[in-house]
Protein backbone atom coordinates (compact mmCIF):
# COMPACT_ATOMS: atom_id res chain seq x y z
CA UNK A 1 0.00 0.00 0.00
CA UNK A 2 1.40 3.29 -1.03
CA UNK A 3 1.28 6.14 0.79
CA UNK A 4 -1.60 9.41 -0.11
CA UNK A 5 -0.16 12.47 -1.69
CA UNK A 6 -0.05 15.35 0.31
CA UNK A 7 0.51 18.65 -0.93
CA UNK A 8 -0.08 22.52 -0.36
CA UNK A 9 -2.39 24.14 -1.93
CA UNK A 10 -0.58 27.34 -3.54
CA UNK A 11 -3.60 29.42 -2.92
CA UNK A 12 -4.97 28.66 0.44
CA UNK A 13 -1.44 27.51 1.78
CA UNK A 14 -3.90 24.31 3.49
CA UNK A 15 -2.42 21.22 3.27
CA UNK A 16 -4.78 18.37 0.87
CA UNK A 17 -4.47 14.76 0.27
CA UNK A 18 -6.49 15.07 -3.07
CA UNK A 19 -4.01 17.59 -4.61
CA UNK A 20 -4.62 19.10 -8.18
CA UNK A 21 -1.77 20.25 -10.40
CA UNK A 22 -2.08 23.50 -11.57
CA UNK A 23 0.72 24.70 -12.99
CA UNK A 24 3.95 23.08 -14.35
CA UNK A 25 7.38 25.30 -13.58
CA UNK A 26 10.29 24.70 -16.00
CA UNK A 27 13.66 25.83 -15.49
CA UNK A 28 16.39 25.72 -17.65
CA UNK A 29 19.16 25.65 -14.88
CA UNK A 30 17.86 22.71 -13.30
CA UNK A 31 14.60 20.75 -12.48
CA UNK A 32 11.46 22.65 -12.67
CA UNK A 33 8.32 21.64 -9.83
CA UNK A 34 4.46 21.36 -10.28
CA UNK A 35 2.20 23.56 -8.45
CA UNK A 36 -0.29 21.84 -6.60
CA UNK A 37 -4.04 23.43 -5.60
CA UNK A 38 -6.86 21.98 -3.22
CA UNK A 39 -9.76 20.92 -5.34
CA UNK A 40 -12.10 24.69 -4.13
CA UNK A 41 -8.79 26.81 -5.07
CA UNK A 42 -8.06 24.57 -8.19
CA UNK A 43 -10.94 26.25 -10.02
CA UNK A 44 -9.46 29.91 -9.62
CA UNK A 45 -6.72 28.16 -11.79
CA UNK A 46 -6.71 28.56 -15.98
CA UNK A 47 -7.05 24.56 -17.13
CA UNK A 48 -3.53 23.46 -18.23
CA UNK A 49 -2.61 23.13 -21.75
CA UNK A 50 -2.70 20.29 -24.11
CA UNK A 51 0.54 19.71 -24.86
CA UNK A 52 -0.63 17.68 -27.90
CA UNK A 53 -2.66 20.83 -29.09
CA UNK A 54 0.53 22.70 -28.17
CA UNK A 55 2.87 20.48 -30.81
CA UNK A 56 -0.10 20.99 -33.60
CA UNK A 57 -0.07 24.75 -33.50
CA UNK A 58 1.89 26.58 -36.18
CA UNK A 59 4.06 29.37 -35.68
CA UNK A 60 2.73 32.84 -37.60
């Protein structure tokens, strides 16, 4: 049996076993972190994008 995630939230700064990512962080000087939301603050929180949509779009 594997431990529950637990995780802030980013907005409330409560801790949640049902975390929701939110936001992805990349850095190009070392490893980047996800950003983690309770499910009530997830929804103040733009969906994230498709990455498959992402690779389809065409530069202007």
């Amino acid at each position: 049996m594997s431990r529950p995630a637990i995780r802030m939230c980013a907005r409330c700064e409560r801790t949640t076993t049902e975390p929701v990512l939110v936001s992805e962080i990349h850095s190009a000087s070392g490893p980047g972190f996800n950003v983690y939301a309770c499910a009530e603050c997830a929804e103040h929180y733009p969906p994230l994008p498709d990455v498959l949509e992402l690779l389809t779009e065409q530069a202007p």
